[in-house]
C-alpha atoms as a PDB file:
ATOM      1  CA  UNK A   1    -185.216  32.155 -69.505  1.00  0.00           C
ATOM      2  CA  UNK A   2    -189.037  32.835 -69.425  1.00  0.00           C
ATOM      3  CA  UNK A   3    -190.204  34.621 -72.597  1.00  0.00           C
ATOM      4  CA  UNK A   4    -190.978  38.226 -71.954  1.00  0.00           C
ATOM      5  CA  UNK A   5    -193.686  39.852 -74.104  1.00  0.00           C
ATOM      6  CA  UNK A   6    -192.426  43.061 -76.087  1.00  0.00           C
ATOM      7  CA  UNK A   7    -195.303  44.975 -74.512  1.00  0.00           C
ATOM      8  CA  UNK A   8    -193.109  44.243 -70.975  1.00  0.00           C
ATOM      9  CA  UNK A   9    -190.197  44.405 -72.518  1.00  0.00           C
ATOM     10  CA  UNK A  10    -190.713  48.081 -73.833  1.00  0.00           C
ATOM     11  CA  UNK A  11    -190.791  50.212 -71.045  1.00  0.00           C
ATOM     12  CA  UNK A  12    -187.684  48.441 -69.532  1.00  0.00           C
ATOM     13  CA  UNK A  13    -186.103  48.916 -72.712  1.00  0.00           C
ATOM     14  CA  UNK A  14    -186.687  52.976 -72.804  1.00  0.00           C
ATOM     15  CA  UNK A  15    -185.497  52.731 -68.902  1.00  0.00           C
ATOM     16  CA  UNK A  16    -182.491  51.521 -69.997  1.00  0.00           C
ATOM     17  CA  UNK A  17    -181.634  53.820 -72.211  1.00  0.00           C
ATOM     18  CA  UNK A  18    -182.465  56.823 -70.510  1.00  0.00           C
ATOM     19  CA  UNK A  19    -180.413  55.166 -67.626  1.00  0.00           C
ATOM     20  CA  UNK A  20    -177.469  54.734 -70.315  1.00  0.00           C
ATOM     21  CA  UNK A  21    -177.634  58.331 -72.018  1.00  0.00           C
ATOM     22  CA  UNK A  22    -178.102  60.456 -69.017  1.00  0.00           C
ATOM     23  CA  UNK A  23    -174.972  58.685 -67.648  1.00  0.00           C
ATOM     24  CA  UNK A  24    -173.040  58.610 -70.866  1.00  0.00           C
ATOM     25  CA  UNK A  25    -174.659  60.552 -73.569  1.00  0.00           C
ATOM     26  CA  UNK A  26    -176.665  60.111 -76.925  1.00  0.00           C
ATOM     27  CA  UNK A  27    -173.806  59.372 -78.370  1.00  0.00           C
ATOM     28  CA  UNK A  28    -173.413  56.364 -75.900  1.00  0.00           C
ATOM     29  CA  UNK A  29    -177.179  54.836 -77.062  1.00  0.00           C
ATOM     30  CA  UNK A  30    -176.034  52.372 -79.580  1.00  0.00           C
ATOM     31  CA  UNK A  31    -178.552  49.507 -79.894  1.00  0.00           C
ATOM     32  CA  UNK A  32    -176.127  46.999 -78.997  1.00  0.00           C
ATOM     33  CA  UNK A  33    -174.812  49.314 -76.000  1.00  0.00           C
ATOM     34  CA  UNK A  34    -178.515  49.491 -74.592  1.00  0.00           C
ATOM     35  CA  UNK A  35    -179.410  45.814 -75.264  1.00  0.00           C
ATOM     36  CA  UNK A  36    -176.159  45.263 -73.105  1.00  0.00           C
ATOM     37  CA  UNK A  37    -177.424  47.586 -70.081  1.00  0.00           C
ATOM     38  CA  UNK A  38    -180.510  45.298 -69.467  1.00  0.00           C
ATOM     39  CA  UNK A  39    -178.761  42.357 -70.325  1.00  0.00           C
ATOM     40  CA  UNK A  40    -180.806  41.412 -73.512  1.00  0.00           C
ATOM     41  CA  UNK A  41    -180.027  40.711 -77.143  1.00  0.00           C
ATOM     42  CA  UNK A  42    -179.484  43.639 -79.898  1.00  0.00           C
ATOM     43  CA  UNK A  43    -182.240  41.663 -81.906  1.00  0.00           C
ATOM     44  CA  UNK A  44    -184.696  42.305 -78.898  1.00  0.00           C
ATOM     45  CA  UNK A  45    -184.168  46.505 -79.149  1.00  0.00           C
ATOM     46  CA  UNK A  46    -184.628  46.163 -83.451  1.00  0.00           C
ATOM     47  CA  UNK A  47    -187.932  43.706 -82.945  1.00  0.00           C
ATOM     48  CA  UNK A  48    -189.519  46.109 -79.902  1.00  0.00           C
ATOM     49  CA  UNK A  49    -188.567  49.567 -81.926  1.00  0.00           C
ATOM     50  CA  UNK A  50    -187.689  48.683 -85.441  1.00  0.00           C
ATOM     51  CA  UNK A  51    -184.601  50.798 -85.032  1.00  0.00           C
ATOM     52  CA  UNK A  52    -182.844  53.165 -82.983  1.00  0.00           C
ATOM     53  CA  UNK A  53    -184.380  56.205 -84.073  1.00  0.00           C
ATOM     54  CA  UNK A  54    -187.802  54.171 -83.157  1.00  0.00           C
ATOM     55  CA  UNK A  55    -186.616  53.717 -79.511  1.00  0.00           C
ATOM     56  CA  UNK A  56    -185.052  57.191 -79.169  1.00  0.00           C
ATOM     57  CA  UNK A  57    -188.708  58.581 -79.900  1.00  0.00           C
ATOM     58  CA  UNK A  58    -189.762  56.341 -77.302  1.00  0.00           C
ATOM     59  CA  UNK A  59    -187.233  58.263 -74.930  1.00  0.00           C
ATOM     60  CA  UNK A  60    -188.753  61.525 -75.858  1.00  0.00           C
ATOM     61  CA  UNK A  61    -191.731  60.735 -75.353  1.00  0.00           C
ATOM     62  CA  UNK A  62    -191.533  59.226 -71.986  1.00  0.00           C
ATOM     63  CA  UNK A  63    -189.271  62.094 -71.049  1.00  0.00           C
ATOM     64  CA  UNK A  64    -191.837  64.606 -71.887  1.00  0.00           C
ATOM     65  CA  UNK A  65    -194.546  62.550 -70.707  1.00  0.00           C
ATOM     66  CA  UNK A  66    -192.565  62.767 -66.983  1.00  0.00           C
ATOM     67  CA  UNK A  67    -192.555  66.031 -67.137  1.00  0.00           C
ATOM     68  CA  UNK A  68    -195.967  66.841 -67.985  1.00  0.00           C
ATOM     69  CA  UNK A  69    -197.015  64.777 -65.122  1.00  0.00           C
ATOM     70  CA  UNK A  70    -195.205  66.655 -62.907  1.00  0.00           C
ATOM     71  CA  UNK A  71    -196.181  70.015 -63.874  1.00  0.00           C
ATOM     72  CA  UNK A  72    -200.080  69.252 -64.266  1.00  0.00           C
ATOM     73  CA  UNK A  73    -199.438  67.775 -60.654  1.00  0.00           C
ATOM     74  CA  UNK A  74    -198.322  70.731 -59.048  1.00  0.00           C
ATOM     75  CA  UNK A  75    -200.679  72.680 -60.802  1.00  0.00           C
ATOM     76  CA  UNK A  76    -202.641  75.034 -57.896  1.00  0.00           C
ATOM     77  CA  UNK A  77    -206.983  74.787 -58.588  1.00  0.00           C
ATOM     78  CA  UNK A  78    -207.352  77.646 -55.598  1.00  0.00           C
ATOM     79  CA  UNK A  79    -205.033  80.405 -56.920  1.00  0.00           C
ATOM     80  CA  UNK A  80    -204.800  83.865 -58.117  1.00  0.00           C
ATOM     81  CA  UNK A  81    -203.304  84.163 -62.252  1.00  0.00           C
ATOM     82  CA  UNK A  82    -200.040  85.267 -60.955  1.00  0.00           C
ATOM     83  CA  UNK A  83    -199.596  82.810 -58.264  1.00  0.00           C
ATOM     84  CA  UNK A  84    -200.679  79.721 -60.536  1.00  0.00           C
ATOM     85  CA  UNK A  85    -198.303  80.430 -62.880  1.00  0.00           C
ATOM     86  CA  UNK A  86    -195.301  81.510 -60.668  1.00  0.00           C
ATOM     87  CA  UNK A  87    -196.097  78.086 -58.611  1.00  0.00           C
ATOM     88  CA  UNK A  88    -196.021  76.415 -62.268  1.00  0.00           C
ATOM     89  CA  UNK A  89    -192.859  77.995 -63.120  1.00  0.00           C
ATOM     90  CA  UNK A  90    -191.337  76.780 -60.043  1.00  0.00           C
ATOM     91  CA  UNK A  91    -192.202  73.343 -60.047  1.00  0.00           C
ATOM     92  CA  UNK A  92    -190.874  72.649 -63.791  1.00  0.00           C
ATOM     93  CA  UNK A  93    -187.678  74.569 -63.006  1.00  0.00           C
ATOM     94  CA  UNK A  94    -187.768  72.420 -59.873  1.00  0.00           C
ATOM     95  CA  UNK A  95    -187.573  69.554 -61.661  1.00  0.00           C
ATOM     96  CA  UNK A  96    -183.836  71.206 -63.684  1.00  0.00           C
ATOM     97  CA  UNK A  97    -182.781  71.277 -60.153  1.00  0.00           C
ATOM     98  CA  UNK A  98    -183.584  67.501 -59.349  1.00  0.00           C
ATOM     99  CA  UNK A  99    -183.562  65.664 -62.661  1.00  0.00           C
ATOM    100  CA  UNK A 100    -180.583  67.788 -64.701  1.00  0.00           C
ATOM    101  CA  UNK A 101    -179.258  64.476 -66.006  1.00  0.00           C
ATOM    102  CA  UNK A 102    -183.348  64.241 -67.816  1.00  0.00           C
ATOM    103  CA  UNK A 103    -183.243  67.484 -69.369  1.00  0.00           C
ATOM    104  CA  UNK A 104    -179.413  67.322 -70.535  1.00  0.00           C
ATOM    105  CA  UNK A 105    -180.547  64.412 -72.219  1.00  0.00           C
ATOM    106  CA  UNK A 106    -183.845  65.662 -73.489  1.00  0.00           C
ATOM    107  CA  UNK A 107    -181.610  68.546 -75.177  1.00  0.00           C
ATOM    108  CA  UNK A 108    -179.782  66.573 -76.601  1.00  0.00           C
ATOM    109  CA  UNK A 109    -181.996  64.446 -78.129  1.00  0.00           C
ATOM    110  CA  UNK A 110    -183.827  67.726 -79.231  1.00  0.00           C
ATOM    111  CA  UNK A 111    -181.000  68.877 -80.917  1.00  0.00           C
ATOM    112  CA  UNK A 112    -180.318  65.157 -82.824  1.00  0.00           C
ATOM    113  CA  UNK A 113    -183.854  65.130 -83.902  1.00  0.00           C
ATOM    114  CA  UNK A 114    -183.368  68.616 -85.875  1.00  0.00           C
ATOM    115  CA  UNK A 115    -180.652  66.605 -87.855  1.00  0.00           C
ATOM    116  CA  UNK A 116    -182.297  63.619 -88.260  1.00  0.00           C
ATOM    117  CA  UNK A 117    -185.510  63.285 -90.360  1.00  0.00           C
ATOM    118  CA  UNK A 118    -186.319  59.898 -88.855  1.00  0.00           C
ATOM    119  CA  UNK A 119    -186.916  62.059 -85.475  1.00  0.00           C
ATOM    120  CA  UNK A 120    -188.260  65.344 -86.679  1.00  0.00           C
ATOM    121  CA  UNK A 121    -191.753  64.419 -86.283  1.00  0.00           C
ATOM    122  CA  UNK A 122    -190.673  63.239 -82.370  1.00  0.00           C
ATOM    123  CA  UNK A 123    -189.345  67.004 -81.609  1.00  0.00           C
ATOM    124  CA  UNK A 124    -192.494  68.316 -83.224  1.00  0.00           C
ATOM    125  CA  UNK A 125    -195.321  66.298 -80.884  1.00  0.00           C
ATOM    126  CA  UNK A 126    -192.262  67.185 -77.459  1.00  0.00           C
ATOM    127  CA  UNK A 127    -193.161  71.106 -78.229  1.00  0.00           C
ATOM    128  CA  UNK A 128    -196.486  70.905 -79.047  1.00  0.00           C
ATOM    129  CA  UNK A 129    -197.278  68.363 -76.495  1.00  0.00           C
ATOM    130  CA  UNK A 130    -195.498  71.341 -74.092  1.00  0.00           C
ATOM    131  CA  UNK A 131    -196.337  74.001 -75.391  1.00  0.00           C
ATOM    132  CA  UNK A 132    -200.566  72.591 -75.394  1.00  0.00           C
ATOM    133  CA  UNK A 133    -199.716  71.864 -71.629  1.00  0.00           C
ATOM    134  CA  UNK A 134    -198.672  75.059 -70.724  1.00  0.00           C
ATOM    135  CA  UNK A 135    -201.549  76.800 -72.923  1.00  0.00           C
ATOM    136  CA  UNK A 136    -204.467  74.851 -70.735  1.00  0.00           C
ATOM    137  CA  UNK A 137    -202.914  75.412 -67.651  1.00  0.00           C
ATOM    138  CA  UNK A 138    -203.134  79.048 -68.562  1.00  0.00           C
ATOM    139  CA  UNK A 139    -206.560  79.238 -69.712  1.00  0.00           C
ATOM    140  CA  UNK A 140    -207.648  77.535 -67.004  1.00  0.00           C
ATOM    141  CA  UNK A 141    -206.041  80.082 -64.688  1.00  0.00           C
ATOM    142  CA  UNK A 142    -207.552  82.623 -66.300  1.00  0.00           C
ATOM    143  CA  UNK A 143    -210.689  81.282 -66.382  1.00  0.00           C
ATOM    144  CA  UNK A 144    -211.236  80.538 -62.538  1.00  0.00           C
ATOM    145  CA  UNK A 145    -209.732  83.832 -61.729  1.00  0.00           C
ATOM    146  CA  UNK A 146    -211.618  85.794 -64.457  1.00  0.00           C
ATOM    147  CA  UNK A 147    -208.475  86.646 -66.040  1.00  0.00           C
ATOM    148  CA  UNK A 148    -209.274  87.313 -69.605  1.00  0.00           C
ATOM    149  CA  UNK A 149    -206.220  87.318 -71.562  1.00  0.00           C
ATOM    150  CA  UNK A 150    -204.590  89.992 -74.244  1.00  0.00           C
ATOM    151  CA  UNK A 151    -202.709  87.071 -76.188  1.00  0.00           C
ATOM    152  CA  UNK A 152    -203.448  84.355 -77.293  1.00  0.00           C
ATOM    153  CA  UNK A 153    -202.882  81.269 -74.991  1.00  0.00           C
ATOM    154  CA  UNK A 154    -200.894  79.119 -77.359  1.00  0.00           C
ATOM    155  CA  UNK A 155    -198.383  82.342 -77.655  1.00  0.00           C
ATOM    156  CA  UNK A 156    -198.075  83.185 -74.204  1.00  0.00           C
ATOM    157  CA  UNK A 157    -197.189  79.586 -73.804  1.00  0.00           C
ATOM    158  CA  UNK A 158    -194.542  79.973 -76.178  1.00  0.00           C
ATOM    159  CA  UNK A 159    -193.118  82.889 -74.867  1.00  0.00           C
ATOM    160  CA  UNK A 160    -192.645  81.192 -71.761  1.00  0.00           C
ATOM    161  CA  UNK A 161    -191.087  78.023 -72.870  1.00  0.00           C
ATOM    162  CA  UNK A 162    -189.223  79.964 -75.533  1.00  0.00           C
ATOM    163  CA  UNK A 163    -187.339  81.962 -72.378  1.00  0.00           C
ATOM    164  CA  UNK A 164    -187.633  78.545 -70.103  1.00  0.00           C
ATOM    165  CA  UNK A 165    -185.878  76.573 -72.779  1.00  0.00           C
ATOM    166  CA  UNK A 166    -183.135  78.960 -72.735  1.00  0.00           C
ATOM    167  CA  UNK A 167    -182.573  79.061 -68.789  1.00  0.00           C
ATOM    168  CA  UNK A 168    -182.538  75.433 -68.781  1.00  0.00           C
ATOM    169  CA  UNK A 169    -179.513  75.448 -71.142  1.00  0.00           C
ATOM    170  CA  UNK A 170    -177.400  78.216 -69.451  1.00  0.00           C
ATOM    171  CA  UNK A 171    -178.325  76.052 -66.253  1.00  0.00           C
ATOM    172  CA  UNK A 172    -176.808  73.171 -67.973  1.00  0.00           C
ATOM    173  CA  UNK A 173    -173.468  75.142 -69.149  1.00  0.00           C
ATOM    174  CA  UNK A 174    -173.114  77.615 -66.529  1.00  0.00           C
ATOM    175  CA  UNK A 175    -174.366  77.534 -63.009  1.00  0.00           C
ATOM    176  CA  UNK A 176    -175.180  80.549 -61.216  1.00  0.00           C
ATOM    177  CA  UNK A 177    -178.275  80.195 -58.939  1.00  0.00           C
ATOM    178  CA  UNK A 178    -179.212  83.234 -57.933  1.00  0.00           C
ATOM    179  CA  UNK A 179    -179.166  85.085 -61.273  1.00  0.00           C
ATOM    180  CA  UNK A 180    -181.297  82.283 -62.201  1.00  0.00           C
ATOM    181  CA  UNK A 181    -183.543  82.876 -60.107  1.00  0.00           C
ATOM    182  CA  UNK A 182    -183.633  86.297 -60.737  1.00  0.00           C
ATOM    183  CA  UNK A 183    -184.420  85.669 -64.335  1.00  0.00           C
ATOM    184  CA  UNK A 184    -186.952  82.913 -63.739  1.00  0.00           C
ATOM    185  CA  UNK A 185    -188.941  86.140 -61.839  1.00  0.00           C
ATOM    186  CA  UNK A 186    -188.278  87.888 -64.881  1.00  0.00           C
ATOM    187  CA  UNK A 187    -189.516  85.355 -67.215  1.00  0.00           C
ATOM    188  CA  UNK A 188    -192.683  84.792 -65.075  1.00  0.00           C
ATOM    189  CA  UNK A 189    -193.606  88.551 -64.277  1.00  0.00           C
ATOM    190  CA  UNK A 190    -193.146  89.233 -68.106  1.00  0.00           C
ATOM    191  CA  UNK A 191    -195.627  85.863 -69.432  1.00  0.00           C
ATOM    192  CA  UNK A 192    -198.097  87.598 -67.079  1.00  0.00           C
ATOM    193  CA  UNK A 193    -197.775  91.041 -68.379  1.00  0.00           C
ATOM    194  CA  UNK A 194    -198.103  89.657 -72.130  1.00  0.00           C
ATOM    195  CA  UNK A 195    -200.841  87.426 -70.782  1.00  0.00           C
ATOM    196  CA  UNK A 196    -202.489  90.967 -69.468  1.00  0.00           C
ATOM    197  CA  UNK A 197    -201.510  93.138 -72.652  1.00  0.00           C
ATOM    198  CA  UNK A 198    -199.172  95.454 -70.358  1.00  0.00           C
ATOM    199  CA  UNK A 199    -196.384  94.484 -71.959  1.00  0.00           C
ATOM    200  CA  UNK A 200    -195.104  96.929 -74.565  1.00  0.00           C
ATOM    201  CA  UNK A 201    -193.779  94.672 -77.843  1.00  0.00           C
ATOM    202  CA  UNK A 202    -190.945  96.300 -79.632  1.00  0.00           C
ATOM    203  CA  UNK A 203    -191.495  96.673 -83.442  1.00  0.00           C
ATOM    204  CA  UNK A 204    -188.781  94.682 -85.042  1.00  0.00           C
ATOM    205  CA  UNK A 205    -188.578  94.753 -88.711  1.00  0.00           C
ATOM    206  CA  UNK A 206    -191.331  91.892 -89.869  1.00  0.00           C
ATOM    207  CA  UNK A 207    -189.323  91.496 -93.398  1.00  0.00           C
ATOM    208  CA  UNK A 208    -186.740  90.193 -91.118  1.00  0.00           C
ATOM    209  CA  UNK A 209    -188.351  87.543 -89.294  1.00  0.00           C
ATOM    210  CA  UNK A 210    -191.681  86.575 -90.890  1.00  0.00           C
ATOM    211  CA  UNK A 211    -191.484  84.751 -94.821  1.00  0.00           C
ATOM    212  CA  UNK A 212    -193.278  86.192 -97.594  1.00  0.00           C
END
């Protein structure tokens, strides 16, 4: 067999597994269970990643890479504020629609990385890799369209992830379209009223939820 460089070998590798774990699970992504869905040796998965945790970091990454792409892409450049980011809003949750086997996998791997230190520093770069996404996109919006904003951009981004992340898992547990789509208008019309300081923030007691 013709020697394959681990430069080629790496994104069919991360491929694989993705292929593997949406179908089966994280739990499924052994090493030796991934090395087996391409048809390679365990030793090749250890000498392109190190170790598991190595390639599973590789999986967020091209995961969250994916999506980026596809957001930026159907990002409007001719739009009013409200439009560009209810058009934004509807692409990613577009993307729940078609790809839920992605993001049930990208939870989970979430959710492993807050339990495992080797991956910690992989969940941190997925949010703020997101959540700087999302903040551009809305200062750019607000820029062409003169928009200035009441918030900050990095906290209406967020806000809106903060409520998207949470659709996206009720999505995955309990299907019901249309009051999905009623709260994706809910989340969207509320990032916009942050975004244009008519939303009214509750006080909720700051001993509570901030450290001293």
């Amino acid at each position: 067999m013709a020697h394959v460089s681990a430069a080629e070998r790496r994104p069919q590798l991360i491929k694989a597994a993705i292929d593997l774990m949406a179908r089966e699970g994280v739990a499924a992504g052994s090493t030796r269970a991934i090395a087996a869905e391409l048809g390679v040796a365990q030793a090749t998965v250890h000498y392109t990643f190190g170790t598991k945790e190595g390639l599973y970091r590789a999986v967020m990454e091209q995961l969250t890479d994916e999506l980026v792409t596809q957001v930026k892409r159907a990002a409007p450049d001719d739009a009013g504020f409200e439009e560009t980011l209810s058009t934004l809003a509807a692409a990613l949750w577009r993307t729940v629609r078609e790809q839920p086997s992605s993001h049930h996998l990208l939870t989970e791997l979430i959710l492993l990385s807050l339990r495992t230190p080797a991956l910690r520093g992989a969940v941190e770069s997925h949010y703020r890799n997101i959540i700087g996404v999302t903040a551009d996109l809305v200062t750019e919006a607000a820029a062409r369209t003169g928009r200035e904003l009441a918030s900050p951009a990095d906290t209406i981004a967020r806000f809106f992830m903060a409520g998207f992340d949470g659709l996206v898992t009720q999505h995955l547990s309990i299907l019901d379209e249309e009051a999905e789509y009623s709260c994706l208008q809910a989340l969207v019309a509320s990032v916009v009223a942050l975004a244009g300081g008519r939303l009214d923030l509750i006080a909720v007691p700051r001993d509570l939820v901030v450290a001293d």
